[in-house]
PDB file of N, CA and C in Angstrom:
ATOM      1  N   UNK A   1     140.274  41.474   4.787  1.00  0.00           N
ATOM      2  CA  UNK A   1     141.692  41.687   4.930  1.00  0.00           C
ATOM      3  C   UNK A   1     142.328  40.430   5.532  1.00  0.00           C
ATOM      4  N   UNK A   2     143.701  40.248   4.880  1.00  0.00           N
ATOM      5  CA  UNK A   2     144.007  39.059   5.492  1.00  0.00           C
ATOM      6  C   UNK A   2     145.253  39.060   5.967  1.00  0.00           C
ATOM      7  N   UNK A   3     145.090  38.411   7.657  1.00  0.00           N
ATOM      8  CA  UNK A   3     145.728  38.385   8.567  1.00  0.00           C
ATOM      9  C   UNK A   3     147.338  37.974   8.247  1.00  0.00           C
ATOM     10  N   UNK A   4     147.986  38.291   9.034  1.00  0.00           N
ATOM     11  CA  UNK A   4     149.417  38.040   8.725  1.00  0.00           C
ATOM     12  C   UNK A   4     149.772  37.117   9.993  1.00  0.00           C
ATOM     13  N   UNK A   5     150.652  36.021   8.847  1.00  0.00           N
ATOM     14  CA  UNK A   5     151.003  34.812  10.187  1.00  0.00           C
ATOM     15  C   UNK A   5     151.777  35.193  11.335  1.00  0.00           C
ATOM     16  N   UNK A   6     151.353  34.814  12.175  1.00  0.00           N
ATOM     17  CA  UNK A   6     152.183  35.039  13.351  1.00  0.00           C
ATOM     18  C   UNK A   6     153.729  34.616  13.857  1.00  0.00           C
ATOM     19  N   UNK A   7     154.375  35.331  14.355  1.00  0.00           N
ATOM     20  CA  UNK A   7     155.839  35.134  14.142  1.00  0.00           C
ATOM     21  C   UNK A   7     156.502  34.059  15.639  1.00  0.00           C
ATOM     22  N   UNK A   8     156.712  33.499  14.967  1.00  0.00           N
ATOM     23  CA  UNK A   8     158.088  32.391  16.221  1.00  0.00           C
ATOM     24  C   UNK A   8     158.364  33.419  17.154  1.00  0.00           C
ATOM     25  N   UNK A   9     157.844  32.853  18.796  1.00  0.00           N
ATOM     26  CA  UNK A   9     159.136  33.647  19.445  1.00  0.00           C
ATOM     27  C   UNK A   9     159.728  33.004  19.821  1.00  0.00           C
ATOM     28  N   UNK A  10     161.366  33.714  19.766  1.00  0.00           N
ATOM     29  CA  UNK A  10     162.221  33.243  20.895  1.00  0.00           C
ATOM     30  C   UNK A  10     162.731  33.273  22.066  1.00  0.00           C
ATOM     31  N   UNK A  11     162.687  31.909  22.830  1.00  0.00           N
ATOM     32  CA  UNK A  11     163.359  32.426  24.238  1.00  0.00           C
ATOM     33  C   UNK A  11     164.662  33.036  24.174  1.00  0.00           C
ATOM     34  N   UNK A  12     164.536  34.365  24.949  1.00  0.00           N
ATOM     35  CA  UNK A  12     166.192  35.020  24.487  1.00  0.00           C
ATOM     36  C   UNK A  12     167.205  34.485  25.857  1.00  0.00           C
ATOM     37  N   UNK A  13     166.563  33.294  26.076  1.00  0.00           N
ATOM     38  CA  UNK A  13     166.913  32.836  27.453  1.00  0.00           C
ATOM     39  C   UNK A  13     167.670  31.457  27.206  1.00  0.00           C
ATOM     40  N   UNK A  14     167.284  30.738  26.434  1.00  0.00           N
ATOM     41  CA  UNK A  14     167.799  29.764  25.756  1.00  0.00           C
ATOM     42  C   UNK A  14     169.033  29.511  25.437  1.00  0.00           C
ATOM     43  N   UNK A  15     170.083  28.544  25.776  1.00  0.00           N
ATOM     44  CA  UNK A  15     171.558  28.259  24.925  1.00  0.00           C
ATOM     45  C   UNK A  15     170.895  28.613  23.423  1.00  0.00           C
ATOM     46  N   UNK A  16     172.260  29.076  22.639  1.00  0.00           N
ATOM     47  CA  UNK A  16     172.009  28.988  20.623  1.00  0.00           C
ATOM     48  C   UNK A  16     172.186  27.283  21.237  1.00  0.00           C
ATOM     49  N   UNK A  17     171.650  27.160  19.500  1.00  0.00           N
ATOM     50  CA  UNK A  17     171.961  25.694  18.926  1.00  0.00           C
ATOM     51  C   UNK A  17     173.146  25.659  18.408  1.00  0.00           C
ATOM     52  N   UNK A  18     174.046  24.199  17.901  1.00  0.00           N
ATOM     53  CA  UNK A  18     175.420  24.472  17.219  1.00  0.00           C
ATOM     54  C   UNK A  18     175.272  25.283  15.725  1.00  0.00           C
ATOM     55  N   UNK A  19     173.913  25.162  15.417  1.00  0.00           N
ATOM     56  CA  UNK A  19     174.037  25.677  14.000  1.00  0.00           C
ATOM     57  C   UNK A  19     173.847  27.124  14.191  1.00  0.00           C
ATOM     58  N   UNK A  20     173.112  27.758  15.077  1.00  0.00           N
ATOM     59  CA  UNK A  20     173.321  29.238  15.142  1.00  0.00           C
ATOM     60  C   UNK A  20     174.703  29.716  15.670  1.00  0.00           C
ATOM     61  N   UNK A  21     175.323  29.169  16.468  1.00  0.00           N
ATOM     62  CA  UNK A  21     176.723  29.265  16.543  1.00  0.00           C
ATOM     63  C   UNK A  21     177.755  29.335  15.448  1.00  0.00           C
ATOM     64  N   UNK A  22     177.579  28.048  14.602  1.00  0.00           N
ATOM     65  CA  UNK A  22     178.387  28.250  13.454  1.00  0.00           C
ATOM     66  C   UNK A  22     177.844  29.286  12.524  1.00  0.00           C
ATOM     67  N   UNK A  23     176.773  29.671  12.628  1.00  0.00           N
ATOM     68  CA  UNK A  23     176.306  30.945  11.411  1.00  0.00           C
ATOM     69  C   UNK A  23     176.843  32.419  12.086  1.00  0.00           C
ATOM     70  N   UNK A  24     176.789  32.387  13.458  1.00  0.00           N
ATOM     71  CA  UNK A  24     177.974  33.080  14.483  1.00  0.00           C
ATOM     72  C   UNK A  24     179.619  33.408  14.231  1.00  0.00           C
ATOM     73  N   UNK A  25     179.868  32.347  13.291  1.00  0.00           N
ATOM     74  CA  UNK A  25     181.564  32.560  13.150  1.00  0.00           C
ATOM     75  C   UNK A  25     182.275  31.933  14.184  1.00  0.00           C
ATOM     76  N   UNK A  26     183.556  31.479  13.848  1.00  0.00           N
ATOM     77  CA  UNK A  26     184.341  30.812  14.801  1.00  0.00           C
ATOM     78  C   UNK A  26     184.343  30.857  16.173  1.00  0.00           C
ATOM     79  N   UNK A  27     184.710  31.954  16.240  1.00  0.00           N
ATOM     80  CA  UNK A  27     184.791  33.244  17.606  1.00  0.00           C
ATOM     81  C   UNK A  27     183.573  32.585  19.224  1.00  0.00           C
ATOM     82  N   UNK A  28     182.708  32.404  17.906  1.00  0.00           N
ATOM     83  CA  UNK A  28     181.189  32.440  18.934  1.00  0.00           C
ATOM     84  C   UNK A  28     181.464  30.386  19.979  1.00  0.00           C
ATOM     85  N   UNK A  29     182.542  29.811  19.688  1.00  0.00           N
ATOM     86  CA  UNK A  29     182.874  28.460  20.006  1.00  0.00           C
ATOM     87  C   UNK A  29     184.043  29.172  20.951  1.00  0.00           C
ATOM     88  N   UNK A  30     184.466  29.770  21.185  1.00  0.00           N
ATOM     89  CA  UNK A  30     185.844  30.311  22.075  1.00  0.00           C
ATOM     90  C   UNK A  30     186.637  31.137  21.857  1.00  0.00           C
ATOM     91  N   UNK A  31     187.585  31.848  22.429  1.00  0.00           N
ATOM     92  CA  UNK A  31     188.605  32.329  21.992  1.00  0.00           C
ATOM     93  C   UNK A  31     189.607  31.890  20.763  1.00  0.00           C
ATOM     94  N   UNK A  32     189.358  30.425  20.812  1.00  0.00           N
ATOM     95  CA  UNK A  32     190.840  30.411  20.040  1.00  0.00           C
ATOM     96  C   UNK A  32     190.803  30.474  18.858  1.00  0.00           C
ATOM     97  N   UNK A  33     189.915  30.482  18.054  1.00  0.00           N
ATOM     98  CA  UNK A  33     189.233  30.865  16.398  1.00  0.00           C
ATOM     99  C   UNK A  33     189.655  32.333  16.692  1.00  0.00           C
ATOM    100  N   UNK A  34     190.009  33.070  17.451  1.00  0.00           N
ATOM    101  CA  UNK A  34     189.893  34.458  17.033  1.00  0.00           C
ATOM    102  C   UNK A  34     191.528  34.761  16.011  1.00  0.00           C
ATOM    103  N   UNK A  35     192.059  35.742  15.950  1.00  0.00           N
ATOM    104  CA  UNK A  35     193.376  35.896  15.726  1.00  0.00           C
ATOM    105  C   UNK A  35     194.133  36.087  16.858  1.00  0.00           C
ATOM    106  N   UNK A  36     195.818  36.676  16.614  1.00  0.00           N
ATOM    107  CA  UNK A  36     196.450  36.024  18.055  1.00  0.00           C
ATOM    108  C   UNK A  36     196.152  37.598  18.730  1.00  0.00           C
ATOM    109  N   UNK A  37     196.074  39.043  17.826  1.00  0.00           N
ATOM    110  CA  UNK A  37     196.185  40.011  18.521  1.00  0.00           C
ATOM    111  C   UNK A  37     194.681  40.280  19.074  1.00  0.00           C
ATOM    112  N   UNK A  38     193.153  39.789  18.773  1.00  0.00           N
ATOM    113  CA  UNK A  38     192.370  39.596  19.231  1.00  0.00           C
ATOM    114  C   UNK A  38     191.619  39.133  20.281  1.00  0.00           C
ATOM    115  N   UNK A  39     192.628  37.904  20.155  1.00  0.00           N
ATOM    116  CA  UNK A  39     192.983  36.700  21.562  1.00  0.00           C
ATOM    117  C   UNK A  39     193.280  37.521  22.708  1.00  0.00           C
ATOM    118  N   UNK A  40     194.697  38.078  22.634  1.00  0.00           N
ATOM    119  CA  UNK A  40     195.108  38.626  23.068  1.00  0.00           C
ATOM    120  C   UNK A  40     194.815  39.421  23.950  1.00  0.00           C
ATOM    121  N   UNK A  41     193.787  40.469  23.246  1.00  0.00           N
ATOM    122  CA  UNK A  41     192.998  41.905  23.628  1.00  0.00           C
ATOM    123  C   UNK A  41     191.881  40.868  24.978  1.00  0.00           C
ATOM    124  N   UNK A  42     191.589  40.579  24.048  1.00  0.00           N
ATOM    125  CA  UNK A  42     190.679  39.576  24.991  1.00  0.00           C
ATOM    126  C   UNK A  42     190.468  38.958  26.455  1.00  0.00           C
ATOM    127  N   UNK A  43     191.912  38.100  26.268  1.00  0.00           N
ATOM    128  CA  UNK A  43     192.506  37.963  27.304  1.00  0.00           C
ATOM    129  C   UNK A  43     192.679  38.853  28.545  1.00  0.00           C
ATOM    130  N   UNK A  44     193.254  40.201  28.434  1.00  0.00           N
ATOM    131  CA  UNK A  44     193.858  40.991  29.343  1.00  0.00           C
ATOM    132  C   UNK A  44     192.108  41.591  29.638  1.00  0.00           C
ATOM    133  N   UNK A  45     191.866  41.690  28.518  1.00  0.00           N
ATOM    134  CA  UNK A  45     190.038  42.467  28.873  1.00  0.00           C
ATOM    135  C   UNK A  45     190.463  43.990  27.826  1.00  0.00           C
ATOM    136  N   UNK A  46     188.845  43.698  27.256  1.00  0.00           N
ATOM    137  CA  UNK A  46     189.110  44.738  26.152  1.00  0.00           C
ATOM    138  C   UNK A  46     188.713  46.034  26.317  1.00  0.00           C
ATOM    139  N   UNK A  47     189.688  46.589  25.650  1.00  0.00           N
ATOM    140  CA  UNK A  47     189.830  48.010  25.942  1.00  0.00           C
ATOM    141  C   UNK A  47     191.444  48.721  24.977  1.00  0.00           C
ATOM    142  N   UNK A  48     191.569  50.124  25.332  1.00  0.00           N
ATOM    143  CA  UNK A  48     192.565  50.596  24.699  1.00  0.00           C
ATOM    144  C   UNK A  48     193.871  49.786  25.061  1.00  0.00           C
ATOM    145  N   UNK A  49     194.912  49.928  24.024  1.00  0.00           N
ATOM    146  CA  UNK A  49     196.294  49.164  24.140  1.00  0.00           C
ATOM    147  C   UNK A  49     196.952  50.222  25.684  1.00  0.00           C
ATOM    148  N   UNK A  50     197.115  49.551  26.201  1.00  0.00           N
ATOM    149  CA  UNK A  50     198.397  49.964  27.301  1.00  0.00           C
ATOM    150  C   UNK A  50     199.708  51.117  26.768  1.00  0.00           C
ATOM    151  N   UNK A  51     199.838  51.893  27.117  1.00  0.00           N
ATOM    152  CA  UNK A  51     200.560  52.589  26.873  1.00  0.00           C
ATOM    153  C   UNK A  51     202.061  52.666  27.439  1.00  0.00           C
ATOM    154  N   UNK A  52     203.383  53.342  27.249  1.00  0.00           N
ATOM    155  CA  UNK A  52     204.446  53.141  28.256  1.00  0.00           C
ATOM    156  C   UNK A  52     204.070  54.622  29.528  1.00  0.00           C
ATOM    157  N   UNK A  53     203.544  55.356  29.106  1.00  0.00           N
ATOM    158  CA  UNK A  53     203.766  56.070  29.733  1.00  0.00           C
ATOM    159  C   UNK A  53     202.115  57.003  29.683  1.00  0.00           C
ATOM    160  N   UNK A  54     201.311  56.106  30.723  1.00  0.00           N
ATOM    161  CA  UNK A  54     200.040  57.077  30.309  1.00  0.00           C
ATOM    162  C   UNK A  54     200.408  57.909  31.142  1.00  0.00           C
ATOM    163  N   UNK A  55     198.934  59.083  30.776  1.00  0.00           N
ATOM    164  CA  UNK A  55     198.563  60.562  31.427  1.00  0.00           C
ATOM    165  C   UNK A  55     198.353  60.316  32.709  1.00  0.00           C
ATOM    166  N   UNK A  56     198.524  61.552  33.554  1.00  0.00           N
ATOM    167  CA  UNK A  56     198.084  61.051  35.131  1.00  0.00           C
ATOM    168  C   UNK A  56     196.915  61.946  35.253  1.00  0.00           C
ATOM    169  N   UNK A  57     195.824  61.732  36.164  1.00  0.00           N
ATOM    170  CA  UNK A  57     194.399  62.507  36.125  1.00  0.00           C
ATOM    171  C   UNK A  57     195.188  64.129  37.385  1.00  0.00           C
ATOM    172  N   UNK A  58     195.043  64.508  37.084  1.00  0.00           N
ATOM    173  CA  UNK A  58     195.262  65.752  38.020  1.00  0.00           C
ATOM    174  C   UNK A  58     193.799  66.633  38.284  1.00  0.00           C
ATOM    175  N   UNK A  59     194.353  67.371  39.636  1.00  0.00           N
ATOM    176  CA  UNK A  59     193.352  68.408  39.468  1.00  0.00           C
ATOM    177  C   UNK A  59     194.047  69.865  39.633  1.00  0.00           C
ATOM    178  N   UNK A  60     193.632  70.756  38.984  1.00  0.00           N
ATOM    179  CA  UNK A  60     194.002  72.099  38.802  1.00  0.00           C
ATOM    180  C   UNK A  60     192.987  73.298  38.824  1.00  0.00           C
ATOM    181  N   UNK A  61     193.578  73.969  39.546  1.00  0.00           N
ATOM    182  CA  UNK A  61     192.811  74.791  40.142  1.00  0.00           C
ATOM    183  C   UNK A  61     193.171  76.437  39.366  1.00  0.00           C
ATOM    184  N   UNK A  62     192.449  76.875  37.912  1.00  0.00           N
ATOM    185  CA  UNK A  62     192.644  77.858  37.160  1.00  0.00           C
ATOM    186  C   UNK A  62     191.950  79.301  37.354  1.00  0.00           C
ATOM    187  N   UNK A  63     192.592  80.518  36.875  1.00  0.00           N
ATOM    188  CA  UNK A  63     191.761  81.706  37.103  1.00  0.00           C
ATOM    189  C   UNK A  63     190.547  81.331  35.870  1.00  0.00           C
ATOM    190  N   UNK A  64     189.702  81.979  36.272  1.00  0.00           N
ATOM    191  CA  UNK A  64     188.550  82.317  35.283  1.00  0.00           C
ATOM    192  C   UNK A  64     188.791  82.431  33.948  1.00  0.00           C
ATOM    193  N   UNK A  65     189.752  83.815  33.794  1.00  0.00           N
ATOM    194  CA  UNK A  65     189.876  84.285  32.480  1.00  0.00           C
ATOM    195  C   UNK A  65     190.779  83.105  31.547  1.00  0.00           C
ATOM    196  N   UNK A  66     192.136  82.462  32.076  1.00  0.00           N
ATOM    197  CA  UNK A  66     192.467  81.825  31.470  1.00  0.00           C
ATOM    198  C   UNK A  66     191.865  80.476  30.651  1.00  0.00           C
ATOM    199  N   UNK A  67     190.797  79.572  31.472  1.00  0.00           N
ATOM    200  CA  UNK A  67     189.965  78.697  31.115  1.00  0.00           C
ATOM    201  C   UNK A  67     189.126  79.194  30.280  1.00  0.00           C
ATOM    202  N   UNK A  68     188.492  80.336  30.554  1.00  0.00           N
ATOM    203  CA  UNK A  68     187.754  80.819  29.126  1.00  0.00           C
ATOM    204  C   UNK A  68     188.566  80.568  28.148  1.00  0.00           C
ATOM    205  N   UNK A  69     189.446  81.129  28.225  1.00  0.00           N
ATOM    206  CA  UNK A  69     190.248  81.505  26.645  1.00  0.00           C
ATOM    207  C   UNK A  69     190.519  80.041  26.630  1.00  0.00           C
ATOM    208  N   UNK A  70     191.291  79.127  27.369  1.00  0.00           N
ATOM    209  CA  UNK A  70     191.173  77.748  26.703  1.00  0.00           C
ATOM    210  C   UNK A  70     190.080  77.081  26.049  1.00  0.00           C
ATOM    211  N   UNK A  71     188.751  77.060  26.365  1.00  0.00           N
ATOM    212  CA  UNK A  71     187.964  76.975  25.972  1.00  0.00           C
ATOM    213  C   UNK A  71     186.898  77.544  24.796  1.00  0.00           C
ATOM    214  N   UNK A  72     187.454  78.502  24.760  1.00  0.00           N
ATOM    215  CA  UNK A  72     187.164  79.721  23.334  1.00  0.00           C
ATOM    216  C   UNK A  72     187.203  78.804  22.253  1.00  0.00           C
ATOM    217  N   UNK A  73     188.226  77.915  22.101  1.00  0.00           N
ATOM    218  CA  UNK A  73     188.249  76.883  20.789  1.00  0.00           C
ATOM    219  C   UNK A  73     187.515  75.785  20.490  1.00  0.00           C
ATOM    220  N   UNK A  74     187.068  75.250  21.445  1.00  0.00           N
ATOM    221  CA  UNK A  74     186.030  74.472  21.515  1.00  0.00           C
ATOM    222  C   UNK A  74     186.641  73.493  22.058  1.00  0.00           C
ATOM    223  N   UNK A  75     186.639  72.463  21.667  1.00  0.00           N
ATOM    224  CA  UNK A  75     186.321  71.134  22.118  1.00  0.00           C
ATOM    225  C   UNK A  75     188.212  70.565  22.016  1.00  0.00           C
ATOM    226  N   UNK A  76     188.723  70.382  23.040  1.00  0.00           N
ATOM    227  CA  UNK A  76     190.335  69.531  22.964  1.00  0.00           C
ATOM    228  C   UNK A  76     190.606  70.749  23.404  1.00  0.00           C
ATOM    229  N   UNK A  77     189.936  71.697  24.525  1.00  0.00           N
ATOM    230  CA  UNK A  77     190.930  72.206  25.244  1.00  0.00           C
ATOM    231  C   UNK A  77     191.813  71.795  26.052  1.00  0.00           C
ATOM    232  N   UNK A  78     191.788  70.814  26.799  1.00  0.00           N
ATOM    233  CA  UNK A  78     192.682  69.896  27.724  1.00  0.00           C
ATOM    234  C   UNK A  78     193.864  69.311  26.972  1.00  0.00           C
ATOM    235  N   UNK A  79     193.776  69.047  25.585  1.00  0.00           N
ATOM    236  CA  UNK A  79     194.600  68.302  25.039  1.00  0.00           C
ATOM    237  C   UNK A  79     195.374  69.668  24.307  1.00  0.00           C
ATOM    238  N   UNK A  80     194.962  70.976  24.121  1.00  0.00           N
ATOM    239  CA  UNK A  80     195.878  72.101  24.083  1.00  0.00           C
ATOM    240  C   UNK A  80     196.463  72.535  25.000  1.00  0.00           C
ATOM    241  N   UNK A  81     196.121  72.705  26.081  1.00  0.00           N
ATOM    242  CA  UNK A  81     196.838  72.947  27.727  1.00  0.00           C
ATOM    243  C   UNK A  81     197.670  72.008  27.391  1.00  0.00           C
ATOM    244  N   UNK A  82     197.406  70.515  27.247  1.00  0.00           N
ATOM    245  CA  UNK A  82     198.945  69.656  27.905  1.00  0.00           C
ATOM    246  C   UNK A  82     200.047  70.353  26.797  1.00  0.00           C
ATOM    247  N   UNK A  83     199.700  70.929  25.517  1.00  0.00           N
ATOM    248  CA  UNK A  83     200.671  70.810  24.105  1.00  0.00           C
ATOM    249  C   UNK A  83     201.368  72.019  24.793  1.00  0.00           C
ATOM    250  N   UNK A  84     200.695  73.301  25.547  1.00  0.00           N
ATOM    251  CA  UNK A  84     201.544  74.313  26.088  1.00  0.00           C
ATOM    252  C   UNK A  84     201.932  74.531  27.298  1.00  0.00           C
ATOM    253  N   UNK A  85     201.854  73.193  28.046  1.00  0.00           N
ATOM    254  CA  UNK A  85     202.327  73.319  29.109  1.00  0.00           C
ATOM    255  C   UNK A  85     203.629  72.477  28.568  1.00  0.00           C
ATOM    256  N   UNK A  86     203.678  71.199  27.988  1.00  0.00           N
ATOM    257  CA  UNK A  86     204.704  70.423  27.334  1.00  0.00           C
ATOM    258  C   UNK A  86     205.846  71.417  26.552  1.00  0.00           C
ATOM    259  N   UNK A  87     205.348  72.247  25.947  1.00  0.00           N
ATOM    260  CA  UNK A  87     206.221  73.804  24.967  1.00  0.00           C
ATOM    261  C   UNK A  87     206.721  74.064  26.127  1.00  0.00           C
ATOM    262  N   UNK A  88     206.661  74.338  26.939  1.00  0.00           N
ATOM    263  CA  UNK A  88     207.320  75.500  28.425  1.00  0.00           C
ATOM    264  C   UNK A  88     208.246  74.804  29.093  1.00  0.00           C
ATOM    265  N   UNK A  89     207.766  73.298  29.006  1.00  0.00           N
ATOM    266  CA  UNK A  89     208.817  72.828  29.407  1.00  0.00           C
ATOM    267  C   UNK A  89     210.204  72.190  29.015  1.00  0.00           C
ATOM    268  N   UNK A  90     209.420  72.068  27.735  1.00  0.00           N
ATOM    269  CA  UNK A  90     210.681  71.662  26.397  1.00  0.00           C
ATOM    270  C   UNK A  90     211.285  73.048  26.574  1.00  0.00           C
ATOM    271  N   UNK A  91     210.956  74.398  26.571  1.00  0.00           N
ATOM    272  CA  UNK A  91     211.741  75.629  26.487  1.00  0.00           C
ATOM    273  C   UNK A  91     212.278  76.238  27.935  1.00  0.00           C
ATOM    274  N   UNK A  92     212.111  74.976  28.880  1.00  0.00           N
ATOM    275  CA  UNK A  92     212.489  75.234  30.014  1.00  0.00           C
ATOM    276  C   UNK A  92     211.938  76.660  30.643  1.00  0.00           C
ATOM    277  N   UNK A  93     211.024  76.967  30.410  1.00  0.00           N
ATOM    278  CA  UNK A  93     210.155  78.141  31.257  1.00  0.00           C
ATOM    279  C   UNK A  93     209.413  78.062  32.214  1.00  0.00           C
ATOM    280  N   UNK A  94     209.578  76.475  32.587  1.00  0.00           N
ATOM    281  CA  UNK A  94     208.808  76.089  33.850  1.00  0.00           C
ATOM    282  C   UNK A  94     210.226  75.566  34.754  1.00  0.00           C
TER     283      UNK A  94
END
C-alpha cells in the first residue's frame, strides 16, 4: 500500500504573505477597499443599524395564567405582548 505524501503545515501564527492577501480581496489590505456603507458599519463596530427609537429592556412581573396563554403560541411571545400592549394604547385603554 502506498503511503500518502505528507501535507505542509502551517503556522497559523504567521503574518499572510501579500499574495494570500490579494487572493483575500481588497478588504483583507484595510478598510478602504470596502464600500462606503461597509466602511461605515465598520467603523462604528459591527452590528445592527441604530435605530431612532429602540426598545427599552424592562422587567415585568406577570400572573401565571396570563404568560401561559402568551406563550401557548410559541415562539414571539414578547413581540405579541408589545403588539397588545401598543393596541391599548393606540385605543387609549391604558
Amino acid at each position: 500500500m502506498k503511503k500518502k505524501p505528507k501535507r505542509k503545515t502551517i503556522d497559523p501564527h504567521r503574518p499572510f504573505t501579500a499574495a494570500e492577501l490579494d487572493a483575500m480581496g481588497p478588504w483583507m489590505h484595510g478598510i478602504d477597499g470596502l464600500p462606503k456603507e461597509l466602511r461605515d458599519a465598520v467603523r462604528r463596530g459591527i452590528g445592527r443599524p441604530r435605530v431612532e427609537h429602540p426598545k427599552e429592556k424592562v422587567t415585568v412581573r406577570l400572573d401565571r395564567e396570563v404568560l401561559l396563554a402568551l406563550r401557548a403560541n410559541g415562539k414571539g411571545w414578547q413581540t405579541r405582548l408589545n403588539a397588545l400592549l401598543r393596541k391599548a394604547v393606540a385605543e387609549k385603554r391604558i
